[in-house]
C-alpha atoms as a PDB file:
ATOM      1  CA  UNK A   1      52.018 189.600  84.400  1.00  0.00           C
ATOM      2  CA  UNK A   2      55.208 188.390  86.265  1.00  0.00           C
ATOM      3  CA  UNK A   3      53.031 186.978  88.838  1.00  0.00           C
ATOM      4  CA  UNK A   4      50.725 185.566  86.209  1.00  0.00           C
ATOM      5  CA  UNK A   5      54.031 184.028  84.741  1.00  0.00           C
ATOM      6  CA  UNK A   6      55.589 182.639  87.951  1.00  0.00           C
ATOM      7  CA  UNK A   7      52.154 180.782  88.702  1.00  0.00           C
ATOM      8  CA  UNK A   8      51.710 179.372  85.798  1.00  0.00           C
ATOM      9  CA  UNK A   9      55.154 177.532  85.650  1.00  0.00           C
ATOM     10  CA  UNK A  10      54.614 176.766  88.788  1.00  0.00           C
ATOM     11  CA  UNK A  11      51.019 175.073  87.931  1.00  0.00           C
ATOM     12  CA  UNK A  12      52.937 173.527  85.360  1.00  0.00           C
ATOM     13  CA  UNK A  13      55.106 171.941  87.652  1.00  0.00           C
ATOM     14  CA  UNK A  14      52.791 170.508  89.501  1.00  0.00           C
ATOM     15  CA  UNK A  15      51.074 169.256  87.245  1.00  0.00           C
ATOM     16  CA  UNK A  16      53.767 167.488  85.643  1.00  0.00           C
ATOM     17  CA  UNK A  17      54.969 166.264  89.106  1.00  0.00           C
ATOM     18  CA  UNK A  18      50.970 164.770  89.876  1.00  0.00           C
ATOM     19  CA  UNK A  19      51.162 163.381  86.370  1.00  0.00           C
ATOM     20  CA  UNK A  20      54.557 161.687  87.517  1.00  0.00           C
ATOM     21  CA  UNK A  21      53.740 160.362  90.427  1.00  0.00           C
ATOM     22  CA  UNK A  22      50.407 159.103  89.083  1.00  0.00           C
ATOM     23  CA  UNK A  23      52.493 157.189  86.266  1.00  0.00           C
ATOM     24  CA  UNK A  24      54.780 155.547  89.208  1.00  0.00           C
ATOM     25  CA  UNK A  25      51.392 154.395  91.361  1.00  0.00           C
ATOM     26  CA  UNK A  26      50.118 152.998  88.198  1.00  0.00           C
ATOM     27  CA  UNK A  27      53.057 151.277  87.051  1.00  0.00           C
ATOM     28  CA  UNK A  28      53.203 149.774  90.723  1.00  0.00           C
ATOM     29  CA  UNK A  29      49.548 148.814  90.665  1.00  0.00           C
ATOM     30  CA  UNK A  30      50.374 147.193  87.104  1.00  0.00           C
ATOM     31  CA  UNK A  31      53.182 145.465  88.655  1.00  0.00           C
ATOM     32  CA  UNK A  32      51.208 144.359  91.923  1.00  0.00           C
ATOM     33  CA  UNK A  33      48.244 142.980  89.546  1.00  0.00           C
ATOM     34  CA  UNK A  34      50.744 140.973  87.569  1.00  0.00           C
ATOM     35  CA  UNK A  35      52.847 139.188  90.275  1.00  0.00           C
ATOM     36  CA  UNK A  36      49.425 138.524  92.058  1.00  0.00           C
ATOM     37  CA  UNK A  37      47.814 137.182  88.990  1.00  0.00           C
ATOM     38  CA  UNK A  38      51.026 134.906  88.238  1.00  0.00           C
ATOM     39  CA  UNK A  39      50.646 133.544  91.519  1.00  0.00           C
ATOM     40  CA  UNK A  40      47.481 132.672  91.572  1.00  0.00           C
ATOM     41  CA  UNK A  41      48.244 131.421  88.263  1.00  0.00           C
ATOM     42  CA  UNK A  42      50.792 128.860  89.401  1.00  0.00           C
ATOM     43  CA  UNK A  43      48.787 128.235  93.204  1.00  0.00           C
ATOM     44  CA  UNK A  44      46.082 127.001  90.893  1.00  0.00           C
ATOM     45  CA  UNK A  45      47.997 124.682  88.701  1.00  0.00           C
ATOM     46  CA  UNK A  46      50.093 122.670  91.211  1.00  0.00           C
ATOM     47  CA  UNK A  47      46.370 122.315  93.018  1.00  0.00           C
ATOM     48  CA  UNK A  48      44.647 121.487  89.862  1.00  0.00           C
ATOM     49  CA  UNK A  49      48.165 119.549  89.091  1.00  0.00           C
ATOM     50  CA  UNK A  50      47.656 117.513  92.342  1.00  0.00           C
ATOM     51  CA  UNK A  51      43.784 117.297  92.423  1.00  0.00           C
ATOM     52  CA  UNK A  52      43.928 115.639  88.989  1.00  0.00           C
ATOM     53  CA  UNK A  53      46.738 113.052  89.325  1.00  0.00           C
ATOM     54  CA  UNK A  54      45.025 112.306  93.280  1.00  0.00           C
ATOM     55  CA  UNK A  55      41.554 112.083  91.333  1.00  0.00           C
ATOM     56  CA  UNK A  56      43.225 109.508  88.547  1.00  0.00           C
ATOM     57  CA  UNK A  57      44.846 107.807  91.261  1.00  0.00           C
ATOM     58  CA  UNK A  58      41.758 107.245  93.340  1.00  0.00           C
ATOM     59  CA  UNK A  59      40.103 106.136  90.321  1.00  0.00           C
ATOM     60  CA  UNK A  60      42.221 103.688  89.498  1.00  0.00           C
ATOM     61  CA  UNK A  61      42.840 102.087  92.772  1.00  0.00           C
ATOM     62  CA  UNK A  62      39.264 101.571  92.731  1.00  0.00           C
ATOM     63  CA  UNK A  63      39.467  99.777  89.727  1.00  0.00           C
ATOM     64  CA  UNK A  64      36.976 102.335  87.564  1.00  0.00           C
ATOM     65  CA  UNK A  65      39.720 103.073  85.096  1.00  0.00           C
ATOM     66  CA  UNK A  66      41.251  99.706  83.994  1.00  0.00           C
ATOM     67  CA  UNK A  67      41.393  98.774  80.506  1.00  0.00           C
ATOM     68  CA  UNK A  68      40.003  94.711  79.606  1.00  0.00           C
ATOM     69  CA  UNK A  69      43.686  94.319  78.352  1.00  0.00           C
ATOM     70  CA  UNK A  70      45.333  95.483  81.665  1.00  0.00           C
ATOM     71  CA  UNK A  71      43.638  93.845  83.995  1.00  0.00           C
ATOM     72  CA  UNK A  72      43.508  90.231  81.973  1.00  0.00           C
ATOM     73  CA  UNK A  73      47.102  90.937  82.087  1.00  0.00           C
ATOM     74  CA  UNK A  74      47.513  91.357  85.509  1.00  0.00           C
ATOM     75  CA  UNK A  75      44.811  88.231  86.994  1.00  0.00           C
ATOM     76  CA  UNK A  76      45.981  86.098  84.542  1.00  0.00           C
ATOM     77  CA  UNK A  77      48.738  86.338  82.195  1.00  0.00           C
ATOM     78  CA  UNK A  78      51.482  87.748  85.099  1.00  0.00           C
ATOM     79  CA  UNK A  79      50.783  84.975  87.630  1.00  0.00           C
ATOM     80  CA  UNK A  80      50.651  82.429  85.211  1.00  0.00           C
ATOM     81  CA  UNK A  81      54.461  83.717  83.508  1.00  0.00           C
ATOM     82  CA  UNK A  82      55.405  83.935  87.474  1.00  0.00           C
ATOM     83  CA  UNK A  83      54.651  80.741  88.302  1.00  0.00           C
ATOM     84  CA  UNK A  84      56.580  79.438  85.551  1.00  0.00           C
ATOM     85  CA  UNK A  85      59.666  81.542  85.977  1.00  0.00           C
ATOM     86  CA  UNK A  86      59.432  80.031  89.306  1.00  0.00           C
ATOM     87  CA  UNK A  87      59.114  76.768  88.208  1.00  0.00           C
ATOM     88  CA  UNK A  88      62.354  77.444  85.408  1.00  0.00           C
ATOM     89  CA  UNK A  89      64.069  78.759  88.058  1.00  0.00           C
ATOM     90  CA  UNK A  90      64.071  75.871  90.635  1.00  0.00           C
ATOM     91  CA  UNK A  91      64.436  73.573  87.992  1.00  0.00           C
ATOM     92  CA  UNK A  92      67.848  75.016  87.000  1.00  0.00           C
ATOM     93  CA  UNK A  93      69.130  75.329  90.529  1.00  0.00           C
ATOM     94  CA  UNK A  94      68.064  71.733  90.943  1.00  0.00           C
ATOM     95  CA  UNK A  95      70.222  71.270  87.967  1.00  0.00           C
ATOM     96  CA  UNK A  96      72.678  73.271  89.172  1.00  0.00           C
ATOM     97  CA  UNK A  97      73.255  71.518  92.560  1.00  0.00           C
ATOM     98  CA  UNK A  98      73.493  68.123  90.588  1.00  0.00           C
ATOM     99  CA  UNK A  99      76.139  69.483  88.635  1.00  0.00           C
ATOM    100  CA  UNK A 100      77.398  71.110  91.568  1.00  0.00           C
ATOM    101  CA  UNK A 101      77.613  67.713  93.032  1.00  0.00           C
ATOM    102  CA  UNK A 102      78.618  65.847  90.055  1.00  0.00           C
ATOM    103  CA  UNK A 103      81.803  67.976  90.061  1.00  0.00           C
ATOM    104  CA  UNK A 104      82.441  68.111  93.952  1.00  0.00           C
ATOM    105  CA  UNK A 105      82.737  63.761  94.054  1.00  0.00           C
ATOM    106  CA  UNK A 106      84.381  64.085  90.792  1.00  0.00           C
ATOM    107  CA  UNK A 107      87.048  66.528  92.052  1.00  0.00           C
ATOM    108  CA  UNK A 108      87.397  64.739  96.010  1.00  0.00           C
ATOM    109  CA  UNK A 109      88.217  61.256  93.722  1.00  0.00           C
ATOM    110  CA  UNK A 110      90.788  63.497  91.520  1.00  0.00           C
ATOM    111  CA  UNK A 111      92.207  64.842  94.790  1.00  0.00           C
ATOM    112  CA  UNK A 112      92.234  61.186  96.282  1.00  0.00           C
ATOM    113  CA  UNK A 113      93.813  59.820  93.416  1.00  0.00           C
ATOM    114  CA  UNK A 114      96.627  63.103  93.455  1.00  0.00           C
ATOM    115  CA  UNK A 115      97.558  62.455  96.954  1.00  0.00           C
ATOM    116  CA  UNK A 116      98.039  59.071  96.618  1.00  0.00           C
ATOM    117  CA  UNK A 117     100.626  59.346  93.287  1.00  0.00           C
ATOM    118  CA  UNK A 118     101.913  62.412  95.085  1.00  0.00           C
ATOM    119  CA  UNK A 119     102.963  59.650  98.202  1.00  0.00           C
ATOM    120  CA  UNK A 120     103.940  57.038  95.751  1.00  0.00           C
ATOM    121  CA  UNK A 121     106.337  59.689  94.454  1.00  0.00           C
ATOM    122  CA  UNK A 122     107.865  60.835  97.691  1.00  0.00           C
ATOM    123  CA  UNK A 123     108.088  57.493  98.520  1.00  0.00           C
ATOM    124  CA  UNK A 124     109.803  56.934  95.000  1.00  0.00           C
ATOM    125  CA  UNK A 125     112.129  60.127  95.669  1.00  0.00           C
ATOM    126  CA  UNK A 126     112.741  58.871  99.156  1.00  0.00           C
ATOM    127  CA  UNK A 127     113.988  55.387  98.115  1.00  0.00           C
ATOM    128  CA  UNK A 128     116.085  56.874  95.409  1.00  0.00           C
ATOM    129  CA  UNK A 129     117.443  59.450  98.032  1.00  0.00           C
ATOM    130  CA  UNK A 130     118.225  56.228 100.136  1.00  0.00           C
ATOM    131  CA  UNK A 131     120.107  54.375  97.611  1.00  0.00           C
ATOM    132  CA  UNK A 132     122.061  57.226  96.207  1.00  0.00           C
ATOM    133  CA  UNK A 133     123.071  58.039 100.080  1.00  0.00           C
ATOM    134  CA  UNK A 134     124.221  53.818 100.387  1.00  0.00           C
ATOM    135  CA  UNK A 135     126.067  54.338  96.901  1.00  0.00           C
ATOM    136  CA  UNK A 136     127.960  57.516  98.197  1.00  0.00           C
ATOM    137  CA  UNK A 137     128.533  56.225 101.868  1.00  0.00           C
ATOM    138  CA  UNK A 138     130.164  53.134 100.205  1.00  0.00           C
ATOM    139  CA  UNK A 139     132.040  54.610  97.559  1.00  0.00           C
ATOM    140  CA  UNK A 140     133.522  57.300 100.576  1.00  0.00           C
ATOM    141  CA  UNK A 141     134.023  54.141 102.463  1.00  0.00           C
ATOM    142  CA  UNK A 142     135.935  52.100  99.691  1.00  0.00           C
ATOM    143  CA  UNK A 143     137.823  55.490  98.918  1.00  0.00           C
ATOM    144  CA  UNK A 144     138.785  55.253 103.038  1.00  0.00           C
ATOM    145  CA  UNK A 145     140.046  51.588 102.334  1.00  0.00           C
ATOM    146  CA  UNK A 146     141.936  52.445  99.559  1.00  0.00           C
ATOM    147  CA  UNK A 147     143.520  55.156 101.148  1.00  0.00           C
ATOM    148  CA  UNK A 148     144.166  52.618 104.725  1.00  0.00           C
ATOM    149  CA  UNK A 149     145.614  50.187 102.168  1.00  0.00           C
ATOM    150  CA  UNK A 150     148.236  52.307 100.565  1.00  0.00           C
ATOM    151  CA  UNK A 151     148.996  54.172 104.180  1.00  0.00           C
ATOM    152  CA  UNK A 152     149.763  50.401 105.159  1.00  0.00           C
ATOM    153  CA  UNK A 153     151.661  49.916 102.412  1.00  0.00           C
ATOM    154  CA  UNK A 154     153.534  53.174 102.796  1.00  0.00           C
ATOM    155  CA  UNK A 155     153.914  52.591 106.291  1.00  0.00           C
ATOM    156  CA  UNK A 156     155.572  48.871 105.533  1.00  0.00           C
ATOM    157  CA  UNK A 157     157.663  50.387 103.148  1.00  0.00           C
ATOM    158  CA  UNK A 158     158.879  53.155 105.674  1.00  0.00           C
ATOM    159  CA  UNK A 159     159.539  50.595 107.943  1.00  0.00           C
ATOM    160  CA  UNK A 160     161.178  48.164 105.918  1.00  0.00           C
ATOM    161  CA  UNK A 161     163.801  51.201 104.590  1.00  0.00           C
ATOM    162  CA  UNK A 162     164.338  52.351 108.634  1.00  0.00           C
ATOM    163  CA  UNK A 163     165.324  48.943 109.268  1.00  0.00           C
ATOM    164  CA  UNK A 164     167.244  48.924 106.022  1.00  0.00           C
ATOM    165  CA  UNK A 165     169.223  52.110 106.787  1.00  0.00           C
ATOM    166  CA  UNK A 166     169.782  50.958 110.996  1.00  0.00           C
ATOM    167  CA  UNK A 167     171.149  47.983 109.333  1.00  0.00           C
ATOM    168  CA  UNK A 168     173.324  49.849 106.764  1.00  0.00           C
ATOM    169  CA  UNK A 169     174.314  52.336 109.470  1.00  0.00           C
ATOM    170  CA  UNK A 170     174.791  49.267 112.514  1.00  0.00           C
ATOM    171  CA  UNK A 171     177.351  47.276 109.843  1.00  0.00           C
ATOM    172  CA  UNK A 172     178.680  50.654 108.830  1.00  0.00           C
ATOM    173  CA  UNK A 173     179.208  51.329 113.002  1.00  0.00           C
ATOM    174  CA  UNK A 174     180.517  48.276 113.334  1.00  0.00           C
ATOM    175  CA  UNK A 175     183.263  48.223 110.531  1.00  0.00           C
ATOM    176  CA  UNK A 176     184.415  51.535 111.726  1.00  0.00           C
ATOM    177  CA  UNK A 177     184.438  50.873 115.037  1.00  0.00           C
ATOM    178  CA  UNK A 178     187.835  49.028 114.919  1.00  0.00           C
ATOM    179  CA  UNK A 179     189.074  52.183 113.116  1.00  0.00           C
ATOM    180  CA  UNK A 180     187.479  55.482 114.519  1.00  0.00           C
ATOM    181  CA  UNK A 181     188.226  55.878 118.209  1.00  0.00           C
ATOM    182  CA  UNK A 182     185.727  56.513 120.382  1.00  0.00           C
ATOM    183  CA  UNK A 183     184.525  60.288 120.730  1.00  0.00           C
ATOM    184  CA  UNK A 184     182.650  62.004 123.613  1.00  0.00           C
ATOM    185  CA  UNK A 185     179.232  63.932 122.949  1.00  0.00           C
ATOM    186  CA  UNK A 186     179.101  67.233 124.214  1.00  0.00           C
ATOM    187  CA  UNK A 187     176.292  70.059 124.807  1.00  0.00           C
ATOM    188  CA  UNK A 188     177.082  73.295 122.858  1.00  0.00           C
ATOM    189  CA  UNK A 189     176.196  74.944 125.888  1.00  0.00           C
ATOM    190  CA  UNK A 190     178.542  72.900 128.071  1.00  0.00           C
ATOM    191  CA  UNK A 191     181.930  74.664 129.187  1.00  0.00           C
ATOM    192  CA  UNK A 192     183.414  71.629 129.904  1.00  0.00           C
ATOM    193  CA  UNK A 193     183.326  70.357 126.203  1.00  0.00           C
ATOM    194  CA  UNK A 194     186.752  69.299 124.589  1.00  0.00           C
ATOM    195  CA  UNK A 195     187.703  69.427 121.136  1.00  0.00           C
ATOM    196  CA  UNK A 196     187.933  65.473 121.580  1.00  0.00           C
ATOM    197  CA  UNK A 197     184.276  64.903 121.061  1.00  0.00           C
ATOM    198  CA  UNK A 198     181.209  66.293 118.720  1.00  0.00           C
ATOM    199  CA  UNK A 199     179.147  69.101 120.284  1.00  0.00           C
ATOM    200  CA  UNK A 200     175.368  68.774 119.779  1.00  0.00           C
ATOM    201  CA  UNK A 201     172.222  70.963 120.627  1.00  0.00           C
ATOM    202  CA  UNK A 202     170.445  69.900 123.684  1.00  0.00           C
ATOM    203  CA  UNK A 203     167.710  70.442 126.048  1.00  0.00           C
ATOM    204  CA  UNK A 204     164.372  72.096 124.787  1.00  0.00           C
ATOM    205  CA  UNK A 205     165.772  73.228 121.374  1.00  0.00           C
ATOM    206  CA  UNK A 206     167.437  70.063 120.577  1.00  0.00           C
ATOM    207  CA  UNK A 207     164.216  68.414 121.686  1.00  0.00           C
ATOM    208  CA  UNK A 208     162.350  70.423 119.314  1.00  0.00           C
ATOM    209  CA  UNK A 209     164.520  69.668 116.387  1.00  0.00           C
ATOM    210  CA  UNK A 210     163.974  66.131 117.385  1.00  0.00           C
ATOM    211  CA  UNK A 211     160.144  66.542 117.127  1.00  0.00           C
ATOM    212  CA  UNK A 212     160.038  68.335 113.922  1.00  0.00           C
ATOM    213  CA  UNK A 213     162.369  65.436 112.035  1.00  0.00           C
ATOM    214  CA  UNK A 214     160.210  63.109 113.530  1.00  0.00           C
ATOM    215  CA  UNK A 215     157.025  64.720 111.860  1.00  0.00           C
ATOM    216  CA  UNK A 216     158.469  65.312 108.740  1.00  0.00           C
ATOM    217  CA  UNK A 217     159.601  61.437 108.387  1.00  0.00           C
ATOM    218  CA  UNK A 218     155.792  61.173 109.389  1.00  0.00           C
ATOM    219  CA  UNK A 219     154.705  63.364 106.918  1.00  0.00           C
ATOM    220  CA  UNK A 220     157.083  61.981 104.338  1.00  0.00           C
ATOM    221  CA  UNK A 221     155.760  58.544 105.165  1.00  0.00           C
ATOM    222  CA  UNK A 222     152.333  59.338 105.124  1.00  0.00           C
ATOM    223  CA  UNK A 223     151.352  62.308 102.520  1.00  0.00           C
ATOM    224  CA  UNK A 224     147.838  61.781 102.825  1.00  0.00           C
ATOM    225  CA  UNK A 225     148.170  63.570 106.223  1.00  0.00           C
END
């Protein structure tokens, strides 16, 4: 009975391992049928796909599938509307140059006409320049003159009050020379000097003092400078 017992589960297990495996070959045979048939499914449209649309083709590039409509339109209505959109179309850049051309003289004889004011002005600007240029060279000229004339004058008057003030000093010299005795002029730097004479500075410094009164009795005279 054990024995019995132990083959029969193990029976059983086969069995159910057969009926397993028979359910997995299936399944795969299922799937292997399917892809295969999808496949050939979509192999046979895209040639069936291309057959058709090379068959249409064919057929219309042999002219057995053109409609009355189509082909009037194409032998007679789109040559005809070519030719005169081609026609339009050279007649408007004819047109178009003309203007073109029009506008090109038009705009040279504006340019001409520019240049020529544009000289006029310059030439305008240039004589106005020119006058303005006489006006202030004459004006700095007679302001020169003026300015000559009164150093002349100042320089006459100068003059005329140097001799006036030798003569003062001459008739002064003279009337005193009866009274004041005669004194001796000597150097500050001389050791020789006396208290009988008038000590003054000589050489280079008393040259200098010389030439500075002379240039401010210059200066005095003339302020301008």
């Amino acid at each position: 009975m054990e024995t019995q017992r132990v083959e029969a589960i193990r029976q059983r297990r086969t069995n159910e391992t057969e009926r397993r495996n028979l359910q997995q070959r299936t399944a795969k045979a299922t799937k292997i049928y399917t892809h295969q048939k999808v496949v050939a499914r979509q192999i046979t449209k895209q040639f069936l796909k291309m057959f058709k649309n090379n068959s249409l083709r064919s057929l219309e590039e042999q002219g057995l599938l053109r409609r009355p409509f189509t082909l009037g339109l194409h032998t007679d209505f789109l040559p005809r509307l070519l030719r005169q959109v081609e026609f339009d179309l050279n007649r408007k850049l004819l047109e178009v140059e003309q203007i073109d051309n029009f506008l090109s003289q038009s705009l040279r004889d504006k340019s001409e006409l520019h240049k020529e004011a544009i000289k006029v002005e310059y030439k305008r600007r240039a004589e106005k320049k020119r006058v303005q240029e006489e006006a202030r060279k004459k004006a700095a000229e007679d302001k020169a003159e003026r300015k000559r004339v009164r150093a002349e004058l100042r320089e006459k008057a100068r003059i005329a009050l140097f001799f006036h003030n030798v003569n003062t000093l001459t008739l002064a010299a003279q009337e005193l020379h009866d009274y004041t005795p005669a004194l001796k002029v000597y150097d500050v730097r001389d050791p020789q000097g006396g208290k009988d004479g008038i000590h003054v500075i000589g050489g280079f410094p008393g040259e200098l003092i010389i030439t500075f009164t002379c240039l401010l009795d210059y200066i005095l005279a003339n302020p301008a400078n």
